[in-house]
Protein backbone atom coordinates (compact mmCIF):
# COMPACT_ATOMS: atom_id res chain seq x y z
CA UNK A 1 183.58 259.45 93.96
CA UNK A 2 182.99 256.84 91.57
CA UNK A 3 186.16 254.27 91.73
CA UNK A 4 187.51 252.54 88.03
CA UNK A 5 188.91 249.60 89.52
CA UNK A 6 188.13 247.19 92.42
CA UNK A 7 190.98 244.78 94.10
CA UNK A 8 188.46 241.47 94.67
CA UNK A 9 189.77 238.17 96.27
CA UNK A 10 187.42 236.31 94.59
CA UNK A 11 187.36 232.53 94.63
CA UNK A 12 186.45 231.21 91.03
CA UNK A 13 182.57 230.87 90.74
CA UNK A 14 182.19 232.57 94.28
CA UNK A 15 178.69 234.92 94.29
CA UNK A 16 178.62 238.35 94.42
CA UNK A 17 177.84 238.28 98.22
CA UNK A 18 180.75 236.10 99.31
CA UNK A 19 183.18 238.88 97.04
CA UNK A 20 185.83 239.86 100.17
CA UNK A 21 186.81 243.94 98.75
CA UNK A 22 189.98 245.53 99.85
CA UNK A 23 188.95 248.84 99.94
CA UNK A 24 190.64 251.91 101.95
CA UNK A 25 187.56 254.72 101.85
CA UNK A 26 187.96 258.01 102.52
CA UNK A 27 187.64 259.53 105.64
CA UNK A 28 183.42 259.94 106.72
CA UNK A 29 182.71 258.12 103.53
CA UNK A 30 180.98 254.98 103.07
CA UNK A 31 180.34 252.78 99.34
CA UNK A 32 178.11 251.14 97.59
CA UNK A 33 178.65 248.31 95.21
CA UNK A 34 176.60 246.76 92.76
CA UNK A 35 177.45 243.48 90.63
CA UNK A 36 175.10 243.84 87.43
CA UNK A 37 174.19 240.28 85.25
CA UNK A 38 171.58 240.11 82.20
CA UNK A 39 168.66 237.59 82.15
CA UNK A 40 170.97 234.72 82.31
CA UNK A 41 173.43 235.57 84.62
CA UNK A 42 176.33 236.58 82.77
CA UNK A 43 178.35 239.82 83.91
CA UNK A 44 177.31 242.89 82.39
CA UNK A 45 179.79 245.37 81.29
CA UNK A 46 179.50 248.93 79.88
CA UNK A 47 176.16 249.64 81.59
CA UNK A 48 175.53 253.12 82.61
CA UNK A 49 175.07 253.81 86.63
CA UNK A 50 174.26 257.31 87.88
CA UNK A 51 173.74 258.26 91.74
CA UNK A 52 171.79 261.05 92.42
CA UNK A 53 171.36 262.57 95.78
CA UNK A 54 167.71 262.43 96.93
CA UNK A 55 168.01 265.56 99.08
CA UNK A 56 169.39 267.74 96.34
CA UNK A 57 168.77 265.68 93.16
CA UNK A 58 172.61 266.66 91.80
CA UNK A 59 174.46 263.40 90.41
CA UNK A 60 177.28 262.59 92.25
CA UNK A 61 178.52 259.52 90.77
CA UNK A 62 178.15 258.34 87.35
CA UNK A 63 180.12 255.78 85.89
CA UNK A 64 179.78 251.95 83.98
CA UNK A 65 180.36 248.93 85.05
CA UNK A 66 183.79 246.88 84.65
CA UNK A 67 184.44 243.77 82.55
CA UNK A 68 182.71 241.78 85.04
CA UNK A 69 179.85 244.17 85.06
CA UNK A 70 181.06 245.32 88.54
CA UNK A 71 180.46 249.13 89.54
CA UNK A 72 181.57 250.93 93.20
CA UNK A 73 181.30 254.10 94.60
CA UNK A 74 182.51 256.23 97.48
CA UNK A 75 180.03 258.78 99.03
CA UNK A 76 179.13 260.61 101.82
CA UNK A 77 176.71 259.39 104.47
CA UNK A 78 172.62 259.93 102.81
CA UNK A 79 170.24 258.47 100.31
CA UNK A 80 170.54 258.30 97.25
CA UNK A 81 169.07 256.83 93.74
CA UNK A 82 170.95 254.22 91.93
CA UNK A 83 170.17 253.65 88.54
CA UNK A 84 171.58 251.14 85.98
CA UNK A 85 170.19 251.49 82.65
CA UNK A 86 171.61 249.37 79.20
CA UNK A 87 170.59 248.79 75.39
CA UNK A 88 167.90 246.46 75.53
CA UNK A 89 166.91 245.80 78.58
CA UNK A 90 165.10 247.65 81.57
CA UNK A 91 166.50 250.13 83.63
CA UNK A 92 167.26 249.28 87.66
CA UNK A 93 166.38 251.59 89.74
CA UNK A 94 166.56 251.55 93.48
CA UNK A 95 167.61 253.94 96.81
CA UNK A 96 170.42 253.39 98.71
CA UNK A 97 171.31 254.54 102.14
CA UNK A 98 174.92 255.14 102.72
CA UNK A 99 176.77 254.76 106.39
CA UNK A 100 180.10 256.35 107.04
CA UNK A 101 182.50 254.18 107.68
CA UNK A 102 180.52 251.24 105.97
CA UNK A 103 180.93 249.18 102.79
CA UNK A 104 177.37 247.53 102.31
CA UNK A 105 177.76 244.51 100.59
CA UNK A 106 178.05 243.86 97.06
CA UNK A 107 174.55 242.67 95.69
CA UNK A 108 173.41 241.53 92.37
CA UNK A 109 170.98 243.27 90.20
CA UNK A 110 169.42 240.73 87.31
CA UNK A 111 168.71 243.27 84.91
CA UNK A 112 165.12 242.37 82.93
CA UNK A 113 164.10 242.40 79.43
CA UNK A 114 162.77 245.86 78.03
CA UNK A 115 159.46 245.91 76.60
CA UNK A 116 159.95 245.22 72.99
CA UNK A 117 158.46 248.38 70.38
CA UNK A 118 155.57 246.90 69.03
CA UNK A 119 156.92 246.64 65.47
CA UNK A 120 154.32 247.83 61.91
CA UNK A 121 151.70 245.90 60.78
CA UNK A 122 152.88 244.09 58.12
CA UNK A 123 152.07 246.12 54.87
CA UNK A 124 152.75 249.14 52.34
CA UNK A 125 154.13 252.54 54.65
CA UNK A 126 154.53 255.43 52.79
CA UNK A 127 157.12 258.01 53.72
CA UNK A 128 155.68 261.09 54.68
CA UNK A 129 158.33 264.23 53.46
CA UNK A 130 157.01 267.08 55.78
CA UNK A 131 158.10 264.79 58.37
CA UNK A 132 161.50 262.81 56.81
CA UNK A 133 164.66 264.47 56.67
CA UNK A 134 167.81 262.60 54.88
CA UNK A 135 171.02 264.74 56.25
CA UNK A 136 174.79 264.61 55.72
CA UNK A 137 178.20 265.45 57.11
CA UNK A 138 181.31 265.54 55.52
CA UNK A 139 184.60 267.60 56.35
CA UNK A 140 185.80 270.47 54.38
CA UNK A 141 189.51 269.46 52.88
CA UNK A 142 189.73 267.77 56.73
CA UNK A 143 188.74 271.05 58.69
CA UNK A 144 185.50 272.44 59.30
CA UNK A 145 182.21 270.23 58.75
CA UNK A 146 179.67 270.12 56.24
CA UNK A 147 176.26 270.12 56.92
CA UNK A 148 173.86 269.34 54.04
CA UNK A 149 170.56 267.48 53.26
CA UNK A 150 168.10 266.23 49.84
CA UNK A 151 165.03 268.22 49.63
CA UNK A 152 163.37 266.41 47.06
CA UNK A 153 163.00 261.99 47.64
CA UNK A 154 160.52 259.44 48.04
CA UNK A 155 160.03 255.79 49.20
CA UNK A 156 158.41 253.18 51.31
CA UNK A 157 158.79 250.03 53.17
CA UNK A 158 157.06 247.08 52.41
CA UNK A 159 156.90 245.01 56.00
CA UNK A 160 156.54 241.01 55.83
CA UNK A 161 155.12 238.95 58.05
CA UNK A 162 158.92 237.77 59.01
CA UNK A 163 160.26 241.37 59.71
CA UNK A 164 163.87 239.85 58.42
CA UNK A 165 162.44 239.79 55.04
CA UNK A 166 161.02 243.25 54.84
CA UNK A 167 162.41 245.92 52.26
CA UNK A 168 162.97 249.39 52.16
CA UNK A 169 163.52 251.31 49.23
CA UNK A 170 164.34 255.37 48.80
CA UNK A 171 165.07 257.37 45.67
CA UNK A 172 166.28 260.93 45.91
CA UNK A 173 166.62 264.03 43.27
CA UNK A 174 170.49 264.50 43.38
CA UNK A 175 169.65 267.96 42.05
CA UNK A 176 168.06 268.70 45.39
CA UNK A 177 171.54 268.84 47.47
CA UNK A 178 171.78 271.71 49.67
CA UNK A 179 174.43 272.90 52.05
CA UNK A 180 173.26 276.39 52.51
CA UNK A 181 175.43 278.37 49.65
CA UNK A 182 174.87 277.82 46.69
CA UNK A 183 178.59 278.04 44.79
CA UNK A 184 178.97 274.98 46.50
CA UNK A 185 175.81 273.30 45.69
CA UNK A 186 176.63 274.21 42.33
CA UNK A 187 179.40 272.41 42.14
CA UNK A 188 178.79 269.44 44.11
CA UNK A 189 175.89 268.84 41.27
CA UNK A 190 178.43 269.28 38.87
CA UNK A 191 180.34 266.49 36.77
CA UNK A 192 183.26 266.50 39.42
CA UNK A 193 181.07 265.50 41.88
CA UNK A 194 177.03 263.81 41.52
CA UNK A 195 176.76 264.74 37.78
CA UNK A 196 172.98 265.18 38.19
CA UNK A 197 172.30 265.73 34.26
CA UNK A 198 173.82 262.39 33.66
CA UNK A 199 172.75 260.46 37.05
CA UNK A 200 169.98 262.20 38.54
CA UNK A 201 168.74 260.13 41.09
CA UNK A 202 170.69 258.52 44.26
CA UNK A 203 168.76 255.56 45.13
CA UNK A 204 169.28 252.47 47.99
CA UNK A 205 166.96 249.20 48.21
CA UNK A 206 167.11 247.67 50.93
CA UNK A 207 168.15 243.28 51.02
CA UNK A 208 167.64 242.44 54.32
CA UNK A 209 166.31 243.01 57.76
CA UNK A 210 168.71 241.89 60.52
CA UNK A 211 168.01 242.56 64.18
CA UNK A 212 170.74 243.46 66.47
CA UNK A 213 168.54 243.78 69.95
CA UNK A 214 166.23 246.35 71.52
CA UNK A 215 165.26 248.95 69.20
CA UNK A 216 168.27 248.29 67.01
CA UNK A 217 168.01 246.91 63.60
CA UNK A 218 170.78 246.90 60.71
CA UNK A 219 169.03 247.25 57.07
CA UNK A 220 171.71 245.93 54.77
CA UNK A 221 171.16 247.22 51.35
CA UNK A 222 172.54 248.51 47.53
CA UNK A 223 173.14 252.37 47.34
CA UNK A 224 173.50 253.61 43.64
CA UNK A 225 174.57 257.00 43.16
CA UNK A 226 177.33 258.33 40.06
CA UNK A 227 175.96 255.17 38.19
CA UNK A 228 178.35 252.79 40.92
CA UNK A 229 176.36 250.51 43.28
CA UNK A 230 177.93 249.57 46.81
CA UNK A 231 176.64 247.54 49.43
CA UNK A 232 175.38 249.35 52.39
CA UNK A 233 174.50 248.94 55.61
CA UNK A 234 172.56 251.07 57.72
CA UNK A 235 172.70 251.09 61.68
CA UNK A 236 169.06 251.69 62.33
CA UNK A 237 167.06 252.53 65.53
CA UNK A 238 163.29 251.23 65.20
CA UNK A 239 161.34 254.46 67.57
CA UNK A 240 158.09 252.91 67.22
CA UNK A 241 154.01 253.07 65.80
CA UNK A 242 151.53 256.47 66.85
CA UNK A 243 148.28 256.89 65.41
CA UNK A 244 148.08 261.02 64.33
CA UNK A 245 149.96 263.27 62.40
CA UNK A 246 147.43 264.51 59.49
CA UNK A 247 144.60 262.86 61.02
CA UNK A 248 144.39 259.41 62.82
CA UNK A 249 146.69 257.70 60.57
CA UNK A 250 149.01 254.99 61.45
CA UNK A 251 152.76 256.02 61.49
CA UNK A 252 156.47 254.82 61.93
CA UNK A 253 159.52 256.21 62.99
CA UNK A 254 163.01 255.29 62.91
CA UNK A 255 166.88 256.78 62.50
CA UNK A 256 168.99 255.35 60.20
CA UNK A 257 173.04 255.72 59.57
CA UNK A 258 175.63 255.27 57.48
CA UNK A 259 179.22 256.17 56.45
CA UNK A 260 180.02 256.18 53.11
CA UNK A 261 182.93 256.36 50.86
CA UNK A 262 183.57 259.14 48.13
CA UNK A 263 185.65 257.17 45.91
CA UNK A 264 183.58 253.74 46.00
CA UNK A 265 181.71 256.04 43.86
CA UNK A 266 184.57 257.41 41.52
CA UNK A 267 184.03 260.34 43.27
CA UNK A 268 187.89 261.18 43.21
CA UNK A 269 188.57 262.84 46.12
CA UNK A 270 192.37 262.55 45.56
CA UNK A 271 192.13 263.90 42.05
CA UNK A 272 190.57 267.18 42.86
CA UNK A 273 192.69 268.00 45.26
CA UNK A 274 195.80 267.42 43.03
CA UNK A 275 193.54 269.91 40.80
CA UNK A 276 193.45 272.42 42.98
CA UNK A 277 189.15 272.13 44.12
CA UNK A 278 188.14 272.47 47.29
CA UNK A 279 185.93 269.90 47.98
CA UNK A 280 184.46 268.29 51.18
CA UNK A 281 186.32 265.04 52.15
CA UNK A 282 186.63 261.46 51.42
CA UNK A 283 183.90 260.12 53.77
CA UNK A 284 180.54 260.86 54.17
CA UNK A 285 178.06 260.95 57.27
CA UNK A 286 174.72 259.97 55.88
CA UNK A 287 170.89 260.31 58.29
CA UNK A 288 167.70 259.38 57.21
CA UNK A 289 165.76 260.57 59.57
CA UNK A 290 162.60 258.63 58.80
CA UNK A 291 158.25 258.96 59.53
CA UNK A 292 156.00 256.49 57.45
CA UNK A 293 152.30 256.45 56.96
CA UNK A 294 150.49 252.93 56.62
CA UNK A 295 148.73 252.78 53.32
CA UNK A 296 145.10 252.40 53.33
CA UNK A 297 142.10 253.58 51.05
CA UNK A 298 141.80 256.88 53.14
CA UNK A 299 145.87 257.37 53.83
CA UNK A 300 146.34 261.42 53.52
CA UNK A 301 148.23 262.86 50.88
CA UNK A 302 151.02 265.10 52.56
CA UNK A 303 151.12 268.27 52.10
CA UNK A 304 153.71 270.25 49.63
């Protein structure tokens, strides 16, 4: 069984190795324990470890490592897998015999640097619609959920040479909102809600590229929609280049979210239900879901 807490009489600054652990196992049980550092030494918490069995391949033990990036388990005598995976860097992975009776000492794993995405060529990418999907989620007066989407946008990304200073920009038909019945759709293009006829288009343009580690990029960014701008920022997941699609074009991928606030937009949420409408509720789960094509003389027009 995977154990929360260890009891360590640890002298300050002592090595994993020299760790003394008070620890009663169970009876024909033995333990692993694993301390777990990053490239520089310092304790890793929150990483993931799962044991699996080699005979049977079942997990037995799957837990994360403490505050001092510490993880132990309890297990019956065999061999198993251990592996530690977290955001950003590579996964461990290693076998492990285990000795009833027997606590094998506690050893370090130096976790490595993952092998960065190779980001896009600076330049013009196109979004390509068969292939982009920009979702939502929103509660129903605080019950059920919402599932919707935009059928109808377009935009690009314009990559510099410094990736901080690239720019995004998206513009969708607000008329193209669909949750799958259409009283609703109705009114959510209505004036109590996006007002299409007198704001038709929901746009965001991107300021600035700031990378978080790994894959993991925030775009922060202006989102206009009901005629009210707000700053925005997106928690975005870079998923890398691939040459196909349509042909042997260049592509992009990546998954960005946000949450976003009914009534930064005078969307009175409030209001309507004083008035009696049902309506979905005051935040909002957006996705963009995103492919893009690099532009060349010969990019492919997608199709409708």
């Amino acid at each position: 069984m995977a154990l929360a807490l260890l009891r360590r009489r640890r002298p300050k600054g002592a090595s994993a190795e020299a760790a003394g652990l008070s620890l009663p196992l169970p009876p024909g049980a033995g333990a692993v324990g694993r301390e777990v550092v990053d490239p520089m030494g310092s304790p890793m918490a929150a990483a993931d470890v799962t044991v699996t069995a080699l005979d049977t391949h079942r997990v037995v033990a799957r837990g994360t490592t403490d505050p001092y990036g510490f993880f132990l388990a309890a297990l019956p005598p065999g061999q198993y897998s251990l592996l530690i995976v977290t955001e950003g860097l590579q996964p461990h992975r290693e076998t492990v015999g285990i000795v009833a009776g027997t606590a094998a000492p506690t050893e370090r794993v130096w976790l490595q640097p993952a092998q960065a995405l190779e980001l896009p060529a600076p330049g013009t990418w196109l979004f390509d619609p068969p292939h982009t999907a920009i979702r939502f989620i929103a509660k129903h007066v605080g019950m059920a959920h919402v599932h919707g989407r935009f059928e109808r946008f377009d935009g690009g990304i314009q990559i510099a040479q410094d990736m901080t200073q690239s720019r995004v920009h998206v513009r969708i038909d607000a008329s193209s909102i669909t949750t799958g019945n259409n009283t609703r759709d109705n009114h959510l293009r209505s004036a109590d809600f996006l007002h299409v006829e007198r704001f038709p288009y929901i746009d965001f343009a991107s300021t600035r590229f700031a990378y978080r580690g790994g894959s993991k990029w925030t775009l922060q960014g202006s989102l206009t929609m009901h005629g009210v701008s707000r700053s925005v920022s997106l928690d975005t997941t870079y998923l890398g280049t691939v040459n196909g699609g349509y042909g042997e074009e260049l592509r992009c991928a990546a998954l960005a979210k946000a949450e976003l606030h009914r009534e930064d937009y005078t969307l009175n949420w409030r209001s309507m239900l004083a008035r009696g409408i049902a309506v979905v509720g005051p935040t909002i789960q957006l996705e963009l879901d995103v492919q893009a094509m690099y532009r060349t003389h010969d990019t492919p027009t997608p199709p409708e």
